[in-house]
C-alpha atoms as a PDB file:
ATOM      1  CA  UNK A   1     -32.427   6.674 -25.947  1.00  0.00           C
ATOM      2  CA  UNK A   2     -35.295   8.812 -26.812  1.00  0.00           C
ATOM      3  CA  UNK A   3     -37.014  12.026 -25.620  1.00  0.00           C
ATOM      4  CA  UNK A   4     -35.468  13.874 -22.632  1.00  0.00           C
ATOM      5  CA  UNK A   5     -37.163  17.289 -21.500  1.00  0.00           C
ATOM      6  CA  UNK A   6     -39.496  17.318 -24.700  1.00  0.00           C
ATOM      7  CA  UNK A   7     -36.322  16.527 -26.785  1.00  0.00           C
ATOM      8  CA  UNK A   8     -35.928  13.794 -29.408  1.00  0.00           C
ATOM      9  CA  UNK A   9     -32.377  12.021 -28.073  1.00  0.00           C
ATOM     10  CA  UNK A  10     -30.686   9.139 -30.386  1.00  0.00           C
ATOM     11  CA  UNK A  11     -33.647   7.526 -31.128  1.00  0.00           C
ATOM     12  CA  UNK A  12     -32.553   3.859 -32.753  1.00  0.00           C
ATOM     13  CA  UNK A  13     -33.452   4.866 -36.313  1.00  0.00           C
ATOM     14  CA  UNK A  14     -33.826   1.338 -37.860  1.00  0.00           C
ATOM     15  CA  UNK A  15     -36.724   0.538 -36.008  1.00  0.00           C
ATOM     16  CA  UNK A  16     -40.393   1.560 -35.566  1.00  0.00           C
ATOM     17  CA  UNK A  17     -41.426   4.135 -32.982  1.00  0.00           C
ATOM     18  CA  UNK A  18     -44.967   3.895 -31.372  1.00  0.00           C
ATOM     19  CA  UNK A  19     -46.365   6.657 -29.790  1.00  0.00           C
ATOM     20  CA  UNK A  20     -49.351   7.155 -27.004  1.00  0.00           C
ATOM     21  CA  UNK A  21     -50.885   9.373 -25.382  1.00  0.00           C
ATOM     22  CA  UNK A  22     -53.883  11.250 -23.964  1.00  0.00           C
ATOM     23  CA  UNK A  23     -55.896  13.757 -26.143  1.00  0.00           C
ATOM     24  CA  UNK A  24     -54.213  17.202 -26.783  1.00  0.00           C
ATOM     25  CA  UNK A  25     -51.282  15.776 -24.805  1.00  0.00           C
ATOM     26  CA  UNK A  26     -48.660  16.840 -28.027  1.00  0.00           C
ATOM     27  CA  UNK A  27     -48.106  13.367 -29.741  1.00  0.00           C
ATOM     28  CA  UNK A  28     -48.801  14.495 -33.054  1.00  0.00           C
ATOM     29  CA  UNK A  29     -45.969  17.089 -32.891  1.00  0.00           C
ATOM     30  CA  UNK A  30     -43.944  14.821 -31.300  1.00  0.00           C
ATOM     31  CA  UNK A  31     -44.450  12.334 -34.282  1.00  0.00           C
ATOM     32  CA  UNK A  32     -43.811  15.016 -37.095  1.00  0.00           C
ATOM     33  CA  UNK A  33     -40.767  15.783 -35.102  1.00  0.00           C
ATOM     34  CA  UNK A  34     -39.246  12.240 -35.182  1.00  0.00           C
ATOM     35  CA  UNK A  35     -40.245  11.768 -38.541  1.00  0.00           C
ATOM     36  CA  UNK A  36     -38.777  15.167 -40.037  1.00  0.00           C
ATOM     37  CA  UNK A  37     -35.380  13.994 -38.020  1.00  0.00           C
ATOM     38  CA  UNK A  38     -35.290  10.776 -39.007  1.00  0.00           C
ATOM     39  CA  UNK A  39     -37.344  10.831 -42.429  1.00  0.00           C
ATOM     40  CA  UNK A  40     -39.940   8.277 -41.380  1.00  0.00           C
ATOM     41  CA  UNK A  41     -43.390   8.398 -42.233  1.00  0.00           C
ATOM     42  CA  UNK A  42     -46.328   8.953 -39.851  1.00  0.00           C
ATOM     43  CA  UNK A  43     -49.343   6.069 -39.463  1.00  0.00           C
ATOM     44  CA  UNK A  44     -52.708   6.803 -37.804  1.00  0.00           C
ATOM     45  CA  UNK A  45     -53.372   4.972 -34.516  1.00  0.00           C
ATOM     46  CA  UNK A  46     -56.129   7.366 -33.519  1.00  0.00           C
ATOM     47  CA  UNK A  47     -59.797   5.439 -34.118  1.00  0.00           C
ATOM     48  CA  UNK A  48     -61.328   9.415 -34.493  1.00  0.00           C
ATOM     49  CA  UNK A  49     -58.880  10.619 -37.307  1.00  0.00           C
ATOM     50  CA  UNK A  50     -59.245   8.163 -39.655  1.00  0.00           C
ATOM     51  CA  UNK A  51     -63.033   9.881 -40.485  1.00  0.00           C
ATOM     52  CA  UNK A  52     -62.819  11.763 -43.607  1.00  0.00           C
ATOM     53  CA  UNK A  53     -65.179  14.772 -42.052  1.00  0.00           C
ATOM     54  CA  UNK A  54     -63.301  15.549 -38.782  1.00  0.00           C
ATOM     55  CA  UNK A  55     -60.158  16.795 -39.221  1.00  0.00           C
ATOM     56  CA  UNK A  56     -60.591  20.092 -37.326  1.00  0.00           C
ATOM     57  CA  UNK A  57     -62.636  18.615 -34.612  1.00  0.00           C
ATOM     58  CA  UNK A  58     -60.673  15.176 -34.178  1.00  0.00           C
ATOM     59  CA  UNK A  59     -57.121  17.462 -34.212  1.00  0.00           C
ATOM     60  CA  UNK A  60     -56.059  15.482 -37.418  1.00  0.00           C
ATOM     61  CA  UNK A  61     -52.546  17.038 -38.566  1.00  0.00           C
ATOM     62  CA  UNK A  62     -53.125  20.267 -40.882  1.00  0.00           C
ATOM     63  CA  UNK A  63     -52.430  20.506 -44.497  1.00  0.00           C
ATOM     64  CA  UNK A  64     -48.874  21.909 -43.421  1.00  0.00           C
ATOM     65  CA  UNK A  65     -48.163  19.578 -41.359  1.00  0.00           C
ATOM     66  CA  UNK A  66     -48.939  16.446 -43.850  1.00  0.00           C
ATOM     67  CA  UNK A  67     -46.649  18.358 -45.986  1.00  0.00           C
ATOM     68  CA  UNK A  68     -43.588  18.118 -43.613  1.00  0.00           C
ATOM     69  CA  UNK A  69     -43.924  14.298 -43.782  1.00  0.00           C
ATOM     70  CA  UNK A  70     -45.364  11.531 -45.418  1.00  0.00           C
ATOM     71  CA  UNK A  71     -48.783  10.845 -43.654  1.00  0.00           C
ATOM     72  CA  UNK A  72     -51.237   7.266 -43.958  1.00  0.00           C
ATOM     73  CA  UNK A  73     -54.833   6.158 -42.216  1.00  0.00           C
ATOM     74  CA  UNK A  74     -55.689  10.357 -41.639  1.00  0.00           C
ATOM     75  CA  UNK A  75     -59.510  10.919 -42.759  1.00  0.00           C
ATOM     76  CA  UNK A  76     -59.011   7.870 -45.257  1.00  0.00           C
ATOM     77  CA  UNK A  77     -63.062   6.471 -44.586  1.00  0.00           C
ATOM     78  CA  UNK A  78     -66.114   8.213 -45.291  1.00  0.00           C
ATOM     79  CA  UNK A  79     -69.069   8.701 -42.641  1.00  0.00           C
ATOM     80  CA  UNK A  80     -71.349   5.600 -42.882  1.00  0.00           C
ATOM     81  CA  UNK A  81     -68.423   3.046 -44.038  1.00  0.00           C
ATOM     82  CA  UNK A  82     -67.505   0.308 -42.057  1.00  0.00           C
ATOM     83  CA  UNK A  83     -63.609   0.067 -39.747  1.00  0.00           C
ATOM     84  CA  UNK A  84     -62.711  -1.691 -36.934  1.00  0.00           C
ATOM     85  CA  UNK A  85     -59.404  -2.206 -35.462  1.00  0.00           C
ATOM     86  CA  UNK A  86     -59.459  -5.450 -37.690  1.00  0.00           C
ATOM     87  CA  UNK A  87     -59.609  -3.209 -40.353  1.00  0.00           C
ATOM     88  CA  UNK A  88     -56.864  -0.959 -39.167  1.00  0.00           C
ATOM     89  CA  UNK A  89     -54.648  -3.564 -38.235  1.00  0.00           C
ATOM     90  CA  UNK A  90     -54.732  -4.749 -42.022  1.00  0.00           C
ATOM     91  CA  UNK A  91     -53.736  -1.233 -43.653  1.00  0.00           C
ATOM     92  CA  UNK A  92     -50.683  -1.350 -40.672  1.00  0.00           C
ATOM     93  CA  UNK A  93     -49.770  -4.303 -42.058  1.00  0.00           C
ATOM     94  CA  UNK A  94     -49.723  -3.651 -45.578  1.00  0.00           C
ATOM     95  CA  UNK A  95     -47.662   0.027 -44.741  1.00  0.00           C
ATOM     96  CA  UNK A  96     -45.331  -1.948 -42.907  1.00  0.00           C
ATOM     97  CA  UNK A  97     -44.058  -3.796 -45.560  1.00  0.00           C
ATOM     98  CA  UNK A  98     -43.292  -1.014 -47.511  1.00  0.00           C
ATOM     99  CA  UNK A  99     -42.276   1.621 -44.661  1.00  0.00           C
ATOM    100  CA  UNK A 100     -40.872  -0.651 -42.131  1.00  0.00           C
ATOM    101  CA  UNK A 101     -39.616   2.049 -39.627  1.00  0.00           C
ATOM    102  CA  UNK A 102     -42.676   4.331 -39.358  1.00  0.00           C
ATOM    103  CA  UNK A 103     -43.514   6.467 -36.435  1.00  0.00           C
ATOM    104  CA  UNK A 104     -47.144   5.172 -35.535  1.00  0.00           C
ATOM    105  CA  UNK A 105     -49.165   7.666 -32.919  1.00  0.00           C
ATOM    106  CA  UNK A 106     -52.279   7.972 -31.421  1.00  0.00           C
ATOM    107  CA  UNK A 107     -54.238   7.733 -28.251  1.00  0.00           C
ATOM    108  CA  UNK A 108     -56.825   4.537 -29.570  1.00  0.00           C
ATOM    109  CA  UNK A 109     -55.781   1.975 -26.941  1.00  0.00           C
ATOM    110  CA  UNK A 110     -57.406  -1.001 -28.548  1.00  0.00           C
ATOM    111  CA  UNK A 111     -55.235  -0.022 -31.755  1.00  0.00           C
ATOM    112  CA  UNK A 112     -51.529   0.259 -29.618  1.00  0.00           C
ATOM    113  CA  UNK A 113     -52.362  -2.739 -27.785  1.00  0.00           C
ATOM    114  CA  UNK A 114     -53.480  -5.162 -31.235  1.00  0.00           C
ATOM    115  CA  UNK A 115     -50.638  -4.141 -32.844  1.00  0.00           C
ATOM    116  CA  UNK A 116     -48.214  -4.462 -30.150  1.00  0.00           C
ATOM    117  CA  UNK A 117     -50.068  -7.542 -28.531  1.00  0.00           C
ATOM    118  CA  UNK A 118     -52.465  -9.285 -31.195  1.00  0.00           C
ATOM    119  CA  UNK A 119     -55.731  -9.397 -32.504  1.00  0.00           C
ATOM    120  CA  UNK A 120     -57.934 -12.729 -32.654  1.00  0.00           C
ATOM    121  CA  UNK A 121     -59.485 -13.677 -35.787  1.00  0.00           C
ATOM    122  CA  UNK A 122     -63.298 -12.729 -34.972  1.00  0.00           C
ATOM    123  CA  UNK A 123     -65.717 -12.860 -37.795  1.00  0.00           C
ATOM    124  CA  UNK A 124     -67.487  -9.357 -38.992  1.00  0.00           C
ATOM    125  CA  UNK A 125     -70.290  -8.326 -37.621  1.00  0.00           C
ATOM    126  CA  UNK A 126     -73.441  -8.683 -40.049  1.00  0.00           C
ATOM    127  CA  UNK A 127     -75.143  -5.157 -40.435  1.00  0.00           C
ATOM    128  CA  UNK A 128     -77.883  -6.716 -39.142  1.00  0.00           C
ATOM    129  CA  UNK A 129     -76.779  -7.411 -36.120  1.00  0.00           C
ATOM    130  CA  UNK A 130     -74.964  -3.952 -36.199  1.00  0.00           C
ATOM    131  CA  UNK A 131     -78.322  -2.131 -35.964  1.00  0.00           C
ATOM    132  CA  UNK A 132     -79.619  -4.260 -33.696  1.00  0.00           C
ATOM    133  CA  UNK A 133     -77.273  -2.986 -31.296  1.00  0.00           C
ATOM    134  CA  UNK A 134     -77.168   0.860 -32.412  1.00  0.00           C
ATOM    135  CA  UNK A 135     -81.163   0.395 -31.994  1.00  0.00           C
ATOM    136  CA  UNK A 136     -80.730  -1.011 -28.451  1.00  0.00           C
ATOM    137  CA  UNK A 137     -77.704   0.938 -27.282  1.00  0.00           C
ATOM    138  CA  UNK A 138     -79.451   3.921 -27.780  1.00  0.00           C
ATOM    139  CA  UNK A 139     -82.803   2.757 -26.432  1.00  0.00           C
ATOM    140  CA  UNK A 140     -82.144   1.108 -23.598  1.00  0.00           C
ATOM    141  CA  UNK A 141     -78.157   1.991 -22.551  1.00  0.00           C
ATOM    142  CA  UNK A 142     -75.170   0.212 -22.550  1.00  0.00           C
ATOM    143  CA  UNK A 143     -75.850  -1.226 -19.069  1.00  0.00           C
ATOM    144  CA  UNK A 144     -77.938  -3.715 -20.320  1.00  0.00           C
ATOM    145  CA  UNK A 145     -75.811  -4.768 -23.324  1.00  0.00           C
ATOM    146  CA  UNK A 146     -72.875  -5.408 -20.528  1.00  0.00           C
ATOM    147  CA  UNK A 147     -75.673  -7.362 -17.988  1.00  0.00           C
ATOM    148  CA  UNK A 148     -76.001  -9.939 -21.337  1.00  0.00           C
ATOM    149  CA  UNK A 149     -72.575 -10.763 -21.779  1.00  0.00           C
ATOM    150  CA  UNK A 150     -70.864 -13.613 -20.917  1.00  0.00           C
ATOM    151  CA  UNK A 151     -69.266 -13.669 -17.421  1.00  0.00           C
ATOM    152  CA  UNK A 152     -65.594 -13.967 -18.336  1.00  0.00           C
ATOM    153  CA  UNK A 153     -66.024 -10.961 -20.950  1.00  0.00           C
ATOM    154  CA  UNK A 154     -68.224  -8.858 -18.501  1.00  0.00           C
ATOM    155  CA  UNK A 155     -65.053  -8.977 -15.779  1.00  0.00           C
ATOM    156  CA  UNK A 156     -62.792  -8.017 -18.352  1.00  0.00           C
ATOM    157  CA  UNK A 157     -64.571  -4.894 -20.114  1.00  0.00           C
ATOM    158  CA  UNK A 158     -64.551  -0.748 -18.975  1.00  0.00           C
ATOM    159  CA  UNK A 159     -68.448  -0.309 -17.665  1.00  0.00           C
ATOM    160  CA  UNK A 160     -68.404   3.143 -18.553  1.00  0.00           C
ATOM    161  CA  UNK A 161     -67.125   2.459 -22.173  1.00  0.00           C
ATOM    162  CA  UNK A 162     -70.280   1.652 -24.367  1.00  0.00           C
ATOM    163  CA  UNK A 163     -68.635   1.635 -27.890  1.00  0.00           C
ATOM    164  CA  UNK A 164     -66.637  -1.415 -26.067  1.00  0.00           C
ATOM    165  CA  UNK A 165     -69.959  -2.917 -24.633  1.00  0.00           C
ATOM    166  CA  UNK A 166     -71.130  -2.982 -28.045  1.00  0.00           C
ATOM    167  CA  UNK A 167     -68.929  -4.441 -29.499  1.00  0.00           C
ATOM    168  CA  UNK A 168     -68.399  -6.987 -26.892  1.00  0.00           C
ATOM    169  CA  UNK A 169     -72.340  -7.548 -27.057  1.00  0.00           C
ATOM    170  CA  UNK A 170     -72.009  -7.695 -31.161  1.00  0.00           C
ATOM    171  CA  UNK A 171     -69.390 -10.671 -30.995  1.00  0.00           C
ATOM    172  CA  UNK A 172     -71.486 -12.485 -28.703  1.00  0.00           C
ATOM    173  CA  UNK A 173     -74.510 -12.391 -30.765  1.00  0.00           C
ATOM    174  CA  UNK A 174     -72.479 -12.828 -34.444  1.00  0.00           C
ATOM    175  CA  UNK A 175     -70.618 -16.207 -33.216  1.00  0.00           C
ATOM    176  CA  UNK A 176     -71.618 -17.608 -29.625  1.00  0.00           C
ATOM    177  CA  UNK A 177     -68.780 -16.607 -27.909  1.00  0.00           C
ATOM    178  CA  UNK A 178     -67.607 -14.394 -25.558  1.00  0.00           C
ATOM    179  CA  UNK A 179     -65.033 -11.560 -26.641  1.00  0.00           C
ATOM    180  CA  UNK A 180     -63.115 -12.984 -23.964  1.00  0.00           C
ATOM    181  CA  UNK A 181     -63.089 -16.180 -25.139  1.00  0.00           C
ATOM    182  CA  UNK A 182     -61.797 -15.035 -28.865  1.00  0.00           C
ATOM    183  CA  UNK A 183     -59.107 -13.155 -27.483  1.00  0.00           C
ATOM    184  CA  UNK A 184     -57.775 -15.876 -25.785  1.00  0.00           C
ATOM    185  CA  UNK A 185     -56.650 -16.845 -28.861  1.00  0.00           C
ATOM    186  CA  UNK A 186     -54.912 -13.757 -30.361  1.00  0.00           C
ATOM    187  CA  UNK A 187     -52.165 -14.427 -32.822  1.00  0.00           C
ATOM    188  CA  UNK A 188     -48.923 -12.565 -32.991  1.00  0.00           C
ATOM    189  CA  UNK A 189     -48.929  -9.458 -33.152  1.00  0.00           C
ATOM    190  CA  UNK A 190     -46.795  -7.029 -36.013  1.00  0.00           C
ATOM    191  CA  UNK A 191     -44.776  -5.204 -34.035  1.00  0.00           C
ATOM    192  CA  UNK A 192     -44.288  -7.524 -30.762  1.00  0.00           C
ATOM    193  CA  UNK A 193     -42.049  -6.161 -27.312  1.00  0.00           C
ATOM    194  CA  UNK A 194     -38.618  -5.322 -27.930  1.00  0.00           C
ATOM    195  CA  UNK A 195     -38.508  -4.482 -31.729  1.00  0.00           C
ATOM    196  CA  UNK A 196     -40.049  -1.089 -31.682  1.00  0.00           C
ATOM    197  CA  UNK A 197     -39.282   2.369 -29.317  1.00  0.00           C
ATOM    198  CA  UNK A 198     -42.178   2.623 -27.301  1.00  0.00           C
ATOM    199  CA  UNK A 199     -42.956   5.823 -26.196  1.00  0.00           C
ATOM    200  CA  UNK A 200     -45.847   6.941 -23.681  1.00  0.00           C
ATOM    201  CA  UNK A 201     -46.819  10.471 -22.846  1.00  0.00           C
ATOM    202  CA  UNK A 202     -47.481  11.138 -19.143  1.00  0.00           C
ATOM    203  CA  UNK A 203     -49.903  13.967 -19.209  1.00  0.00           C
ATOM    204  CA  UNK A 204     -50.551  15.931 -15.486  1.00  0.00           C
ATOM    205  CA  UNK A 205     -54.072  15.999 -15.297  1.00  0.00           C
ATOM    206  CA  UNK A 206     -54.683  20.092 -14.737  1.00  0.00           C
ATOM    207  CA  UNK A 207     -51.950  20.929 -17.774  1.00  0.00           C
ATOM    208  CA  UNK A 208     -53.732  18.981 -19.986  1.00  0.00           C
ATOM    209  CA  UNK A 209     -57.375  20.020 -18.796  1.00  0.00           C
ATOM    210  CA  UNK A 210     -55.987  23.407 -20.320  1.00  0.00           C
ATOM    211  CA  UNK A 211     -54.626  22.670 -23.317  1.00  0.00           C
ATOM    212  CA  UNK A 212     -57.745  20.818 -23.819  1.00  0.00           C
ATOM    213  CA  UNK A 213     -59.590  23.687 -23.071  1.00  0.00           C
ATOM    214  CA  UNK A 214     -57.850  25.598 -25.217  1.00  0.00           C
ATOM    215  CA  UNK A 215     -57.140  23.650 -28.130  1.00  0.00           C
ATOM    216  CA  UNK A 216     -61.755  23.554 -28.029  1.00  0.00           C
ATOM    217  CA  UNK A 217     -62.074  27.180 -28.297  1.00  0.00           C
ATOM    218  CA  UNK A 218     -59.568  26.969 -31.391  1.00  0.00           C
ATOM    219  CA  UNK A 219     -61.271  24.306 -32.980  1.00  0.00           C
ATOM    220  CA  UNK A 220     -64.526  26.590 -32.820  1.00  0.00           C
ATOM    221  CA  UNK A 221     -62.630  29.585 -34.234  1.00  0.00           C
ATOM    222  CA  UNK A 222     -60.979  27.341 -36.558  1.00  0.00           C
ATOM    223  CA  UNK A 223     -64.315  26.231 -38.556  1.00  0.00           C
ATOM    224  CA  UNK A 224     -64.884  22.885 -36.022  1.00  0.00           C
ATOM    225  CA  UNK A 225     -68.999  24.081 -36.121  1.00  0.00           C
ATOM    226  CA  UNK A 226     -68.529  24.198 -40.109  1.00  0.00           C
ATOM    227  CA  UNK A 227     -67.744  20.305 -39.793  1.00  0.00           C
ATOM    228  CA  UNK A 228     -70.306  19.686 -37.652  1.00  0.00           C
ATOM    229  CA  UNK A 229     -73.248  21.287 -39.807  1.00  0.00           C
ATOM    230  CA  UNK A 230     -71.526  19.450 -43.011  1.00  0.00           C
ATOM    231  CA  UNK A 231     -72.750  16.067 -41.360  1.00  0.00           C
ATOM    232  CA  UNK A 232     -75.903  17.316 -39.871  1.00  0.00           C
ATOM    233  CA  UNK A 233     -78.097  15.436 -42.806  1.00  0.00           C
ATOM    234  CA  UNK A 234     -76.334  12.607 -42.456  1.00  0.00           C
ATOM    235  CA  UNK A 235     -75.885  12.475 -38.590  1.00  0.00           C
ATOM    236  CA  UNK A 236     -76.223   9.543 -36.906  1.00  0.00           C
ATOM    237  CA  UNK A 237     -75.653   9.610 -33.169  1.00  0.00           C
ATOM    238  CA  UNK A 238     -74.833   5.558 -32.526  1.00  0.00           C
ATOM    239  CA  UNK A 239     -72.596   5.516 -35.810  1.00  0.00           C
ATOM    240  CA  UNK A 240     -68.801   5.131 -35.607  1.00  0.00           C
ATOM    241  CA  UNK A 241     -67.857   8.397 -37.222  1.00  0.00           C
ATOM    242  CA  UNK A 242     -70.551  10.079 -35.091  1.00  0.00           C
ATOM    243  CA  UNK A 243     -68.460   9.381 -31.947  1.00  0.00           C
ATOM    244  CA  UNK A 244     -65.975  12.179 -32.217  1.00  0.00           C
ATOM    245  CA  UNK A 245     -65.746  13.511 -28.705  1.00  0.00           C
ATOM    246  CA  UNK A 246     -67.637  17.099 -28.868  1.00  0.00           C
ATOM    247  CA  UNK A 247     -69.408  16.057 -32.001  1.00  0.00           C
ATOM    248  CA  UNK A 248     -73.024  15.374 -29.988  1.00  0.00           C
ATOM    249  CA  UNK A 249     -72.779  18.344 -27.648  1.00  0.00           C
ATOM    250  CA  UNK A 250     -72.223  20.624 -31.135  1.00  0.00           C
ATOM    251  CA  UNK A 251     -74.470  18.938 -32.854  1.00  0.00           C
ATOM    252  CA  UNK A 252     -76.812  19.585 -29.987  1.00  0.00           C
ATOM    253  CA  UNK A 253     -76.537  23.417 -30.469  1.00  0.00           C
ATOM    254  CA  UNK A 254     -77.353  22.963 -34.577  1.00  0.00           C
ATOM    255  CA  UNK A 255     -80.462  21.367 -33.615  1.00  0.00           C
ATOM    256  CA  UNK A 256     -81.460  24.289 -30.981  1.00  0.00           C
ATOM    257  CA  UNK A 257     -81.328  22.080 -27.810  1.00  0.00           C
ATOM    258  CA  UNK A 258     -78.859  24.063 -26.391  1.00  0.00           C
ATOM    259  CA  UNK A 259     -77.101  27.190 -26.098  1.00  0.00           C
ATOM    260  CA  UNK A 260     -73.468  27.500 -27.945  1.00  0.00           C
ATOM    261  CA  UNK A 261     -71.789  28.416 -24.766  1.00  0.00           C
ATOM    262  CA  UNK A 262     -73.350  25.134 -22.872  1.00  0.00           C
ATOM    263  CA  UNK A 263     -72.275  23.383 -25.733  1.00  0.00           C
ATOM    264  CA  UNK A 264     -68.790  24.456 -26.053  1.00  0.00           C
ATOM    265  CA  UNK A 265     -68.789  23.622 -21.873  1.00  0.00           C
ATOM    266  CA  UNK A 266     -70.104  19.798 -22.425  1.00  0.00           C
ATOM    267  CA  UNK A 267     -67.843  19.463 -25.578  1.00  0.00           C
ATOM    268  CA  UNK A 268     -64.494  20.502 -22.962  1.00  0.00           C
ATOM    269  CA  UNK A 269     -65.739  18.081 -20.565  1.00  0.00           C
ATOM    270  CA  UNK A 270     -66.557  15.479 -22.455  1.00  0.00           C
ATOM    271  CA  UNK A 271     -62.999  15.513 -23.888  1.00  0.00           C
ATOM    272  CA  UNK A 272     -61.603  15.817 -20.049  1.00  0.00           C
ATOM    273  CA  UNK A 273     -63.278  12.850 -18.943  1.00  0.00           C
ATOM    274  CA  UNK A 274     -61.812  10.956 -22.475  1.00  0.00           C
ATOM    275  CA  UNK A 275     -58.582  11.947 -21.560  1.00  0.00           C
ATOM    276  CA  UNK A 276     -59.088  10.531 -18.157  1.00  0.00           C
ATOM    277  CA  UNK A 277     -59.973   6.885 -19.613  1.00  0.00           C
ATOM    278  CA  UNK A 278     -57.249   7.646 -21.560  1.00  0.00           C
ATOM    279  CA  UNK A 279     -54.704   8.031 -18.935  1.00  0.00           C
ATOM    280  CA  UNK A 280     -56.149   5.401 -16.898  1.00  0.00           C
ATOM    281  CA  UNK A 281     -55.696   2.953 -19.912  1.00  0.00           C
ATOM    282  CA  UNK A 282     -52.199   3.996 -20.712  1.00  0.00           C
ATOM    283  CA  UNK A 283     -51.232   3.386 -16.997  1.00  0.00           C
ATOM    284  CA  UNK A 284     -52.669   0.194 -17.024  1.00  0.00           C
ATOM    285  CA  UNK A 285     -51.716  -1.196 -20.063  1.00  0.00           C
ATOM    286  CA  UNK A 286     -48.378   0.270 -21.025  1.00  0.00           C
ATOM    287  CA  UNK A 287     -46.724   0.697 -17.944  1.00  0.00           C
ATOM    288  CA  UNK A 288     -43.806  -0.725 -19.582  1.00  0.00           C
ATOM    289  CA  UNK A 289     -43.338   1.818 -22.647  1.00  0.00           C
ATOM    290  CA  UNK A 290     -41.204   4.637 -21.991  1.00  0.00           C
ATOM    291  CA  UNK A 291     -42.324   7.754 -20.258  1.00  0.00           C
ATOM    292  CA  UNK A 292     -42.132  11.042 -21.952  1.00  0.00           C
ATOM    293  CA  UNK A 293     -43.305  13.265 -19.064  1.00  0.00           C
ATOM    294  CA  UNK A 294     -45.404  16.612 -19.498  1.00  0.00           C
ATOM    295  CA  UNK A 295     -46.290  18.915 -16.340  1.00  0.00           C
END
C-alpha cells in the first residue's frame, strides 16, 4: 500500500487517508496528490490554517491549488472568533458524513490524535475565564499556569508548550477537574485504528531546516508582511489566531522593535524549533502510522 519513494502506490480508495507531518515537510502536496488520483476531497487538520488572515504565512494551499480539489476547514474563522479542537472535531464530523473517504492533513497533533483516538466532553471555557488566562499567561508565563495544575495533568502535559498549559489551566478553573481527569473519559473517536490509511511523514531534521528556511524567505516575497500589517490593529499577541509561528517576530518589525533581517532570523527559528515539537510528537504518538520517509 501507499507511498513508496515520494510515490502514491494502490492506496485502498474506499477509505479515509490521514496525513501528518512536520511544518514545510510536503503534506499538503502530498494530499492534493492523493486527492487529484483518487478524487477525494481535502479536510484541514492544521490548528494555524483554519484563520481566515494567514494563508500566506500559515502555508494554506493557494488559490490553484483549492482549484485542483475540493478543499474544507482552510481560513474558514475570522481573527477574534472562538475554535478549539472541540470545535474542529464537530465540522470533521459533519464532512464525514457527506465525504466519507477524504484525505485529512495537517501537522496539529491534538487534532490527528482526537480524531483518531477521542475527545472527552469538556465544557467551554467562559470568556471570562479565557482572559483571565491570556492576562496571566502573558504576565506572569506559562510556568506558573503548569505549577497550578493538578498533579496527574501536570505529568502528562509538554512544559515548553504554553497554548497547552493554558488550556490545561482553563479546564481546571471552568469545571474542577484536571484535563487529565476528563480525558480519561474520551469517547470514541470518528475515524478509530484500522479503518483509515495512516500516513506519517518522517522529516530529517537539516532537509527540513532548509526548506523551512526557504519556504520563509518566499512567504516574505510572496506578500507574508502584507498579512501581517492587515492584523496589526487588531493584533493580539495571547489570541488564538495570533499564534501563527513567525507572526510575533514580524509583527515585531511593524512596530519598530526590530530590524527586518532579525526578524526574518527569529521567524526561521521559531518555525525550526515547531517543527522539532512536531517531530518529537509524531514519534511519540504515531509510531504506528505508516512512514513516508524524506531525507
Amino acid at each position: 500500500m501507499a507511498v513508496q519513494e515520494g510515490q502514491i502506490v494502490d492506496i485502498p480508495a474506499d477509505r479515509p487517508v490521514l496525513i501528518a507531518g512536520p511544518t514545510a515537510s510536503g503534506k499538503s502536496a502530498l494530499a492534493l496528490a492523493i486527492a487529484e488520483a483518487q478524487e477525494r476531497v481535502i479536510v484541514n487538520a492544521d490548528a494555524l490554517q483554519v484563520w481566515s488572515c494567514w494563508r500566506i504565512l500559515s502555508a494554506r494551499p493557494t488559490a490553484a491549488e483549492e482549484a485542483r480539489a475540493p478543499h474544507f476547514l482552510f481560513g474558514h474563522r475570522a481573527p477574534g472568533q472562538d475554535y478549539s479542537v472541540g470545535h474542529w472535531l464537530r465540522e470533521v464530523a459533519e464532512l464525514l458524513a457527506l465525504h466519507p473517504r477524504p484525505v485529512i492533513v495537517g501537522g496539529t497533533g491534538l487534532y490527528l490524535t482526537a480524531l483518531t483516538e477521542g475527545l472527552s466532553d469538556i465544557p467551554p471555557t467562559p470568556a471570562a475565564i479565557r482572559a483571565e488566562a491570556d492576562g496571566r499567561l502573558s504576565g506572569e508565563g506559562a510556568a506558573r499556569l503548569l505549577a497550578e495544575l493538578d498533579a496527574p495533568t501536570r505529568a502528562r502535559i509538554d512544559p515548553l508548550n504554553p497554548v497547552r498549559i493554558q488550556r490545561a489551566w482553563e479546564v481546571l478553573r471552568t469545571t474542577g477537574r484536571g484535563l487529565a481527569a476528563w480525558q480519561a473519559e474520551t469517547g470514541p473517536p470518528l475515524i478509530p485504528e484500522g479503518s483509515a490509511t495512516r500516513l506519517r511523514i518522517d522529516a530529517g531534521r537539516d532537509w527540513l531546516a532548509e526548506r523551512i528556511d526557504r519556504r520563509l524567505d518566499a512567504m516574505i516575497a510572496g506578500g507574508a508582511l502584507d498579512e501581517v500589517r492587515a492584523v496589526l490593529p487588531l493584533w493580539s499577541p495571547a489570541a488564538l489566531w495570533a499564534r501563527a509561528i513567525g507572526a510575533p517576530e514580524l509583527v515585531a518589525y511593524m512596530q519598530g522593535v526590530m530590524p527586518l533581517e532579525d526578524a526574518i532570523s527569529s521567524a526561521k527559528a521559531a518555525s525550526r524549533q515547531y517543527a522539532k515539537r512536531q517531530r518529537t510528537w509524531l514519534r511519540r504518538r504515531m509510531a504506528g502510522w505508516q512512514a513516508v520517509p524524506r531525507p
